[in-house]
PDB file of N, CA and C in Angstrom:
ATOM      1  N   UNK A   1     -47.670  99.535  19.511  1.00  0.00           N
ATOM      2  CA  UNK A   1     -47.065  98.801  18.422  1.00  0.00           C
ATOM      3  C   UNK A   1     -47.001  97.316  18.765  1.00  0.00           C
ATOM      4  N   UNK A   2     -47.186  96.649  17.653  1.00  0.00           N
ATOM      5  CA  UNK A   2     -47.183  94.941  17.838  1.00  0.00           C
ATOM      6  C   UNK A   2     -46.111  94.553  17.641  1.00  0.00           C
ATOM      7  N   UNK A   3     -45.689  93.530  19.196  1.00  0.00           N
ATOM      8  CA  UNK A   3     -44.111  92.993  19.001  1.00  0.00           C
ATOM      9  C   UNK A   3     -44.094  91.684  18.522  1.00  0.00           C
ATOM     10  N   UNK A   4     -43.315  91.810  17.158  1.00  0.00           N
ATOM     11  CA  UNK A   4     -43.393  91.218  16.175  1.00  0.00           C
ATOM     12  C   UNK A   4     -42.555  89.712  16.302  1.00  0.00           C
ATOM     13  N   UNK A   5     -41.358  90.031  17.721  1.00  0.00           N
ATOM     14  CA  UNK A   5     -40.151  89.237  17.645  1.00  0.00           C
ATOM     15  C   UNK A   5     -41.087  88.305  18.529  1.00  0.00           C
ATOM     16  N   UNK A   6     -42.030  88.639  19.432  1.00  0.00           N
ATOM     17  CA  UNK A   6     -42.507  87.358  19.885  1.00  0.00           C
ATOM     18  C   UNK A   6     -43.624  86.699  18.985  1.00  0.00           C
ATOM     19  N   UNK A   7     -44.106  87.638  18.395  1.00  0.00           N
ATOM     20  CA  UNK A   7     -45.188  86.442  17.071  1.00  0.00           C
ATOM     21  C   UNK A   7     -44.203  85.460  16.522  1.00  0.00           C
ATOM     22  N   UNK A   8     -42.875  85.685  16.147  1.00  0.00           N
ATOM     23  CA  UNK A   8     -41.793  85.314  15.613  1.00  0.00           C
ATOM     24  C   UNK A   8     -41.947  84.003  16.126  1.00  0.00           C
ATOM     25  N   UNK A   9     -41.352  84.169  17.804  1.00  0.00           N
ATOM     26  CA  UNK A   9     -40.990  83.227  18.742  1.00  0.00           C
ATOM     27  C   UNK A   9     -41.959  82.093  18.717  1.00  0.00           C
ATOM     28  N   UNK A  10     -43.221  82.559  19.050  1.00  0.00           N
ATOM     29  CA  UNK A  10     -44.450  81.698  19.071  1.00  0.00           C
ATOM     30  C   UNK A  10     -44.977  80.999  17.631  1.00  0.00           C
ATOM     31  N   UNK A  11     -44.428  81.693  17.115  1.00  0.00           N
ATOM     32  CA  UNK A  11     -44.395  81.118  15.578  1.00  0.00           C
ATOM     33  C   UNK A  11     -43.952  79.416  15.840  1.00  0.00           C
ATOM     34  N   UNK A  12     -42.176  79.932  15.975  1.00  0.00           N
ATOM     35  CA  UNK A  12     -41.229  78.936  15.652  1.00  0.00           C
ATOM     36  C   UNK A  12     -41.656  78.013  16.536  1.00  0.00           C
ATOM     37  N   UNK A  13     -42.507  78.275  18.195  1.00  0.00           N
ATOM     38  CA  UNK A  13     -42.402  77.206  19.056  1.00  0.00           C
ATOM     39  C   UNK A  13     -43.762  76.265  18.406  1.00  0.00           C
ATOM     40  N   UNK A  14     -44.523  77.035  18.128  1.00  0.00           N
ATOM     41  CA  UNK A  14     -45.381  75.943  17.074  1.00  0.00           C
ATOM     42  C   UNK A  14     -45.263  75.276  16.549  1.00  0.00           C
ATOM     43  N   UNK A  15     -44.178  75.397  15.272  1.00  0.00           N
ATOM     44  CA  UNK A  15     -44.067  74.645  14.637  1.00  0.00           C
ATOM     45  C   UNK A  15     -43.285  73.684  14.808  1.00  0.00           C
ATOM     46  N   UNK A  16     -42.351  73.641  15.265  1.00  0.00           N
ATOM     47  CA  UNK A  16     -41.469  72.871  16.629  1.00  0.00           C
ATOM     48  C   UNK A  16     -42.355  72.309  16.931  1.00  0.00           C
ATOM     49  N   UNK A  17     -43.117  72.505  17.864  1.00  0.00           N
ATOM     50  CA  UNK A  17     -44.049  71.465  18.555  1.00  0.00           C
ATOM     51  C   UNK A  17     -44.968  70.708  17.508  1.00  0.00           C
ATOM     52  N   UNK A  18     -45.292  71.206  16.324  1.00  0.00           N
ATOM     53  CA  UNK A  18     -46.059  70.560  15.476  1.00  0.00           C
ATOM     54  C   UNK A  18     -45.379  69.431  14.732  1.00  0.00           C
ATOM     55  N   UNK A  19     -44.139  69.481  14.390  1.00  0.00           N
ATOM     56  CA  UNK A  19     -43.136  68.634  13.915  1.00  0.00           C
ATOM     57  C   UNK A  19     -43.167  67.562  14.553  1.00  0.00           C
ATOM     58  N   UNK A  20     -42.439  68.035  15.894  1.00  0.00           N
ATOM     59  CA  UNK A  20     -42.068  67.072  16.563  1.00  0.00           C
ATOM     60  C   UNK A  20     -43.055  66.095  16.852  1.00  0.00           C
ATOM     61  N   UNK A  21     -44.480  66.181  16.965  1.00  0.00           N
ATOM     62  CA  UNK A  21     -45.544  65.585  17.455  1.00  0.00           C
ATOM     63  C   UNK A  21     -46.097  64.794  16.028  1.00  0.00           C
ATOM     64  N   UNK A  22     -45.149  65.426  14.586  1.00  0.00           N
ATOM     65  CA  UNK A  22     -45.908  64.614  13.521  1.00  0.00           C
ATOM     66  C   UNK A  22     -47.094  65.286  12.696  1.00  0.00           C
ATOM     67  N   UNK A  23     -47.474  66.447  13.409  1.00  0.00           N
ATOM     68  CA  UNK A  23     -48.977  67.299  12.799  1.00  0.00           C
ATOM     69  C   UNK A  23     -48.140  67.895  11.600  1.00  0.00           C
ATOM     70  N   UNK A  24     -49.193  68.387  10.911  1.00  0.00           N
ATOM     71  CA  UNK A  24     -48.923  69.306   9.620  1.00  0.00           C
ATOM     72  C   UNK A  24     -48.596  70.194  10.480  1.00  0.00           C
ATOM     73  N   UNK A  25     -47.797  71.463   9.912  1.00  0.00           N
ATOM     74  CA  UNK A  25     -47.083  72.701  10.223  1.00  0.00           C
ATOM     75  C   UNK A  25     -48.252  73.587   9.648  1.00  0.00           C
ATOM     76  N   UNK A  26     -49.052  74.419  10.174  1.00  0.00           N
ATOM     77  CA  UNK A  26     -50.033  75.220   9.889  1.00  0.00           C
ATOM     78  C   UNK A  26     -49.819  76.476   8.810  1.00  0.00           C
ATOM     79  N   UNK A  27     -49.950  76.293   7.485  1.00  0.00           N
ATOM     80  CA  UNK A  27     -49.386  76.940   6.533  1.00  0.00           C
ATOM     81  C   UNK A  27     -50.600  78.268   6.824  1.00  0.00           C
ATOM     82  N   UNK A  28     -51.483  78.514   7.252  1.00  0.00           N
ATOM     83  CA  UNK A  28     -52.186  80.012   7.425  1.00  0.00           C
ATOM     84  C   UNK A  28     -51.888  80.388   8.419  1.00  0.00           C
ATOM     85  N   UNK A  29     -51.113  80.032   9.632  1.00  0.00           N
ATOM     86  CA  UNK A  29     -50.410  80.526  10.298  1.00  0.00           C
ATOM     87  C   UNK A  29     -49.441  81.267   9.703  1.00  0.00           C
ATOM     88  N   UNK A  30     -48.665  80.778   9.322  1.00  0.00           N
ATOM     89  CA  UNK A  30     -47.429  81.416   8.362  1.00  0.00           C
ATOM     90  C   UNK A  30     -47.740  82.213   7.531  1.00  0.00           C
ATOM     91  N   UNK A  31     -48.800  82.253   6.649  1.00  0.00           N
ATOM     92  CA  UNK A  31     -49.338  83.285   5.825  1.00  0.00           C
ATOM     93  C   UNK A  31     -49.531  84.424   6.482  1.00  0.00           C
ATOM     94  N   UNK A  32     -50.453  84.588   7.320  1.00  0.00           N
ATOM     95  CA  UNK A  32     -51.009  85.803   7.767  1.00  0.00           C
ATOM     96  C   UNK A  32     -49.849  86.181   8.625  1.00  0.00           C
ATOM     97  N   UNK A  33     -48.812  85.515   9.343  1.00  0.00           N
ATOM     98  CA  UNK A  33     -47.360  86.050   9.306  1.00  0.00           C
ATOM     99  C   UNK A  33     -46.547  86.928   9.046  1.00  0.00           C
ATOM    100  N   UNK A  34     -46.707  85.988   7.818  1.00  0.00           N
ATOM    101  CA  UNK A  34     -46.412  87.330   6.422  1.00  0.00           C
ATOM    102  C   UNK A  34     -47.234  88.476   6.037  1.00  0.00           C
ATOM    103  N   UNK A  35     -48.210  88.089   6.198  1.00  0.00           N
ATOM    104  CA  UNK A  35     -48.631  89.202   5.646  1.00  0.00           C
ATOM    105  C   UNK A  35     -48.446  90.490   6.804  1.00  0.00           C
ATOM    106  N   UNK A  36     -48.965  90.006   7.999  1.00  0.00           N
ATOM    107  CA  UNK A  36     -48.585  90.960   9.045  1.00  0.00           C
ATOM    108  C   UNK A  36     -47.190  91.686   8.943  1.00  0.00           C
ATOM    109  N   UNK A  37     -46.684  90.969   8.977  1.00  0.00           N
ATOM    110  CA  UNK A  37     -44.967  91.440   8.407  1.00  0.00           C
ATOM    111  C   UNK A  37     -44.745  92.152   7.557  1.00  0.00           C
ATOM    112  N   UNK A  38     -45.666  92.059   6.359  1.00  0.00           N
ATOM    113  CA  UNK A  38     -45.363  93.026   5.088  1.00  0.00           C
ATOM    114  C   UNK A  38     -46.230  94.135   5.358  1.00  0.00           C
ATOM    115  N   UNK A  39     -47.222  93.943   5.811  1.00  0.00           N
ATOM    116  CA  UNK A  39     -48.040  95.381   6.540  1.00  0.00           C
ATOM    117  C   UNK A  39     -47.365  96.447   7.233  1.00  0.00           C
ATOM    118  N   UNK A  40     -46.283  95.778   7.982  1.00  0.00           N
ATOM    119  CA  UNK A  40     -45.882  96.342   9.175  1.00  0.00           C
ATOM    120  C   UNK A  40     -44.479  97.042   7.862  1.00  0.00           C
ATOM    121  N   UNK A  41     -44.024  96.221   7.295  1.00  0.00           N
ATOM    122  CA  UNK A  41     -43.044  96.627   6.356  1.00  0.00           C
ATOM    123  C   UNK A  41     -43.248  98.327   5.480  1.00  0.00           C
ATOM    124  N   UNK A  42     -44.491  97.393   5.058  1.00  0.00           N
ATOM    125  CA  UNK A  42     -44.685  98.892   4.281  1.00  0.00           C
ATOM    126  C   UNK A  42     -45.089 100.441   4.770  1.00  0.00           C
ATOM    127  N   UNK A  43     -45.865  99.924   6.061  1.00  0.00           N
ATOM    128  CA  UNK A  43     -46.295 101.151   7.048  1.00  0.00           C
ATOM    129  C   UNK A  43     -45.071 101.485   7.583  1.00  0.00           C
ATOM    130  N   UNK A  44     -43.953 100.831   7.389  1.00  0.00           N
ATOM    131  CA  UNK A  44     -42.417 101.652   7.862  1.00  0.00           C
ATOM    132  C   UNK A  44     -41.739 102.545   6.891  1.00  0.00           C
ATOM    133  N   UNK A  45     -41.879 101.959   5.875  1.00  0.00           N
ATOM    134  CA  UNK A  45     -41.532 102.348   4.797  1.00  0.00           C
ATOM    135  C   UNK A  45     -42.286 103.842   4.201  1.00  0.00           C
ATOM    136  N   UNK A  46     -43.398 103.950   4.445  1.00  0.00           N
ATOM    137  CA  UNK A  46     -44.151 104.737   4.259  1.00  0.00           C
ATOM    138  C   UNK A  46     -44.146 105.890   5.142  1.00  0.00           C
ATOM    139  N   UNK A  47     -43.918 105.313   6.582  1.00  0.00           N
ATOM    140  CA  UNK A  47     -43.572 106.727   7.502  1.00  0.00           C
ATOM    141  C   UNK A  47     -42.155 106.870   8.046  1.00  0.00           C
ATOM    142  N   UNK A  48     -41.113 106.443   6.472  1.00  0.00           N
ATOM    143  CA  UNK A  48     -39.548 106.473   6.719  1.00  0.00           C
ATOM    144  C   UNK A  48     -38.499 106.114   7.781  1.00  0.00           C
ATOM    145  N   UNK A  49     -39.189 105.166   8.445  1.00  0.00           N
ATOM    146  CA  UNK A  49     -38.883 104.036   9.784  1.00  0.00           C
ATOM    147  C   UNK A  49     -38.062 103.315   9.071  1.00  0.00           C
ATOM    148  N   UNK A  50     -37.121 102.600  10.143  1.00  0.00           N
ATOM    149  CA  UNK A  50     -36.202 101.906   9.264  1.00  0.00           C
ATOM    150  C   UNK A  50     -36.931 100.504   9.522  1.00  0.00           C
ATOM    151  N   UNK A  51     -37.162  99.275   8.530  1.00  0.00           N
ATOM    152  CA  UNK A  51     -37.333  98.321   8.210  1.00  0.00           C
ATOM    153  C   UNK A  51     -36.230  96.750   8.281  1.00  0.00           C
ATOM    154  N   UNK A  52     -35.299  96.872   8.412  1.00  0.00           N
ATOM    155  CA  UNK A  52     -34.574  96.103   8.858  1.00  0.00           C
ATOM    156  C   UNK A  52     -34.439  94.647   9.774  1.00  0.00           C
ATOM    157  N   UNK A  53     -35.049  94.983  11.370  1.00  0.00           N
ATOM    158  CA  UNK A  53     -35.414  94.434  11.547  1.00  0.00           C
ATOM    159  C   UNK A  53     -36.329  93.274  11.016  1.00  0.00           C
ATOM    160  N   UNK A  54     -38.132  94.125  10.603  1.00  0.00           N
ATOM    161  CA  UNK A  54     -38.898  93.406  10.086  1.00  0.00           C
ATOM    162  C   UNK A  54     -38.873  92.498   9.092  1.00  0.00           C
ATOM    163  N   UNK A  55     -37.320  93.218   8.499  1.00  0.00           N
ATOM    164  CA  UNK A  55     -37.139  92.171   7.189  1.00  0.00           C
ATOM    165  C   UNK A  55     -36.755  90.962   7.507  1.00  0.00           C
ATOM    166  N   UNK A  56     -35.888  91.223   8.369  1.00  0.00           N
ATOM    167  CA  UNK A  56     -34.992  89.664   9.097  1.00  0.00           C
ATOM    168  C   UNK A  56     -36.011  89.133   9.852  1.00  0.00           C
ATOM    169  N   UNK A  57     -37.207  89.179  10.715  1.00  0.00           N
ATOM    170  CA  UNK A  57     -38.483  88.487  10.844  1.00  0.00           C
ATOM    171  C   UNK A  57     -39.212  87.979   9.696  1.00  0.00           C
ATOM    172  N   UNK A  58     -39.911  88.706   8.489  1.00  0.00           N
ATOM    173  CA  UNK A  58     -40.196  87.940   7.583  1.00  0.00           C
ATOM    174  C   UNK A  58     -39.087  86.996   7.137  1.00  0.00           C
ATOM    175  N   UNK A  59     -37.877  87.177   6.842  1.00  0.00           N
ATOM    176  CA  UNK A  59     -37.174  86.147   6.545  1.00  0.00           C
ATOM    177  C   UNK A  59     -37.283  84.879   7.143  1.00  0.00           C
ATOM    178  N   UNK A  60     -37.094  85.095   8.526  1.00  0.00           N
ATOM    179  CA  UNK A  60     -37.407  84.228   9.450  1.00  0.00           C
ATOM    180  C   UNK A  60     -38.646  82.827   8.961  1.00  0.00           C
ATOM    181  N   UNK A  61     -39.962  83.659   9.367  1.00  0.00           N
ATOM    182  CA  UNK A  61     -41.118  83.097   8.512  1.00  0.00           C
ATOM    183  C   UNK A  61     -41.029  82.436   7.313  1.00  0.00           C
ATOM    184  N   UNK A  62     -40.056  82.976   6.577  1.00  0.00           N
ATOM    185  CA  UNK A  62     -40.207  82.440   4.937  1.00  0.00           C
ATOM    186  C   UNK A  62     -39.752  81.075   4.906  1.00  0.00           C
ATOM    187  N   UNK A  63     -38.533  81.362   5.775  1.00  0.00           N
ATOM    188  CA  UNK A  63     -38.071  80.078   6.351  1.00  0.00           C
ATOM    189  C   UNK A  63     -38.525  78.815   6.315  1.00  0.00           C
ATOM    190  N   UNK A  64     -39.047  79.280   7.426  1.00  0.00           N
ATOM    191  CA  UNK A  64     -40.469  77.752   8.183  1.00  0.00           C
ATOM    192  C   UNK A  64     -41.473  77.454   7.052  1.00  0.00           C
ATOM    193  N   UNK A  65     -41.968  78.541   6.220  1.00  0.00           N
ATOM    194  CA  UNK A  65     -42.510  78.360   5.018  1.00  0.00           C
ATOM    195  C   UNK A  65     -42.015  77.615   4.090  1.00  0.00           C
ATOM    196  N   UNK A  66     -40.840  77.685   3.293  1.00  0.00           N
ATOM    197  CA  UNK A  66     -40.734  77.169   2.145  1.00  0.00           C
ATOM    198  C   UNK A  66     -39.397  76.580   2.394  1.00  0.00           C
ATOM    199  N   UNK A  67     -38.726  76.690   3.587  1.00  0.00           N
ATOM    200  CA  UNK A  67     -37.726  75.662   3.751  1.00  0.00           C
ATOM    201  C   UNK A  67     -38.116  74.196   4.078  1.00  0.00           C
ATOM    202  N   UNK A  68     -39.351  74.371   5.503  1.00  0.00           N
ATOM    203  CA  UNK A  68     -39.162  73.379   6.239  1.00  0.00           C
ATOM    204  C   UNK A  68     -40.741  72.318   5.974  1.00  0.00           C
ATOM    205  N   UNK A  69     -41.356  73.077   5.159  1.00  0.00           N
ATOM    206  CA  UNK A  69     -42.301  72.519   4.408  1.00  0.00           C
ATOM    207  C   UNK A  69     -42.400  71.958   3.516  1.00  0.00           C
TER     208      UNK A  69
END
């Protein structure tokens, strides 16, 4: 299984570092994010896993997406 909390992590240190340095924040990074996230969502959902977590990770993402962009 793919651990999701460090895509998370490496996410955020990206974009952090992309900020801070002035670069654009890599919006297909963040996409395929998501989408990974909602993959992983629905394949939980589907084999009655609880989802919870993953939700509060996509949240996470949505974040950096449409907050900080």
């Amino acid at each position: 299984m793919e651990n999701y909390n460090r895509l998370v992590i490496e996410i955020y240190k990206k974009c952090f570092a992309d900020y801070k340095n002035g670069s654009n924040i890599d919006e297909n990074l963040l996409s395929e994010a998501q989408n990974k996230l909602n993959f992983a969502i629905d394949g939980a959902k589907i084999n009655n896993e609880p989802t919870n977590e993953l939700e509060v990770l996509r949240n996470d993402i949505n974040y950096l997406k449409y907050e900080l962009i």
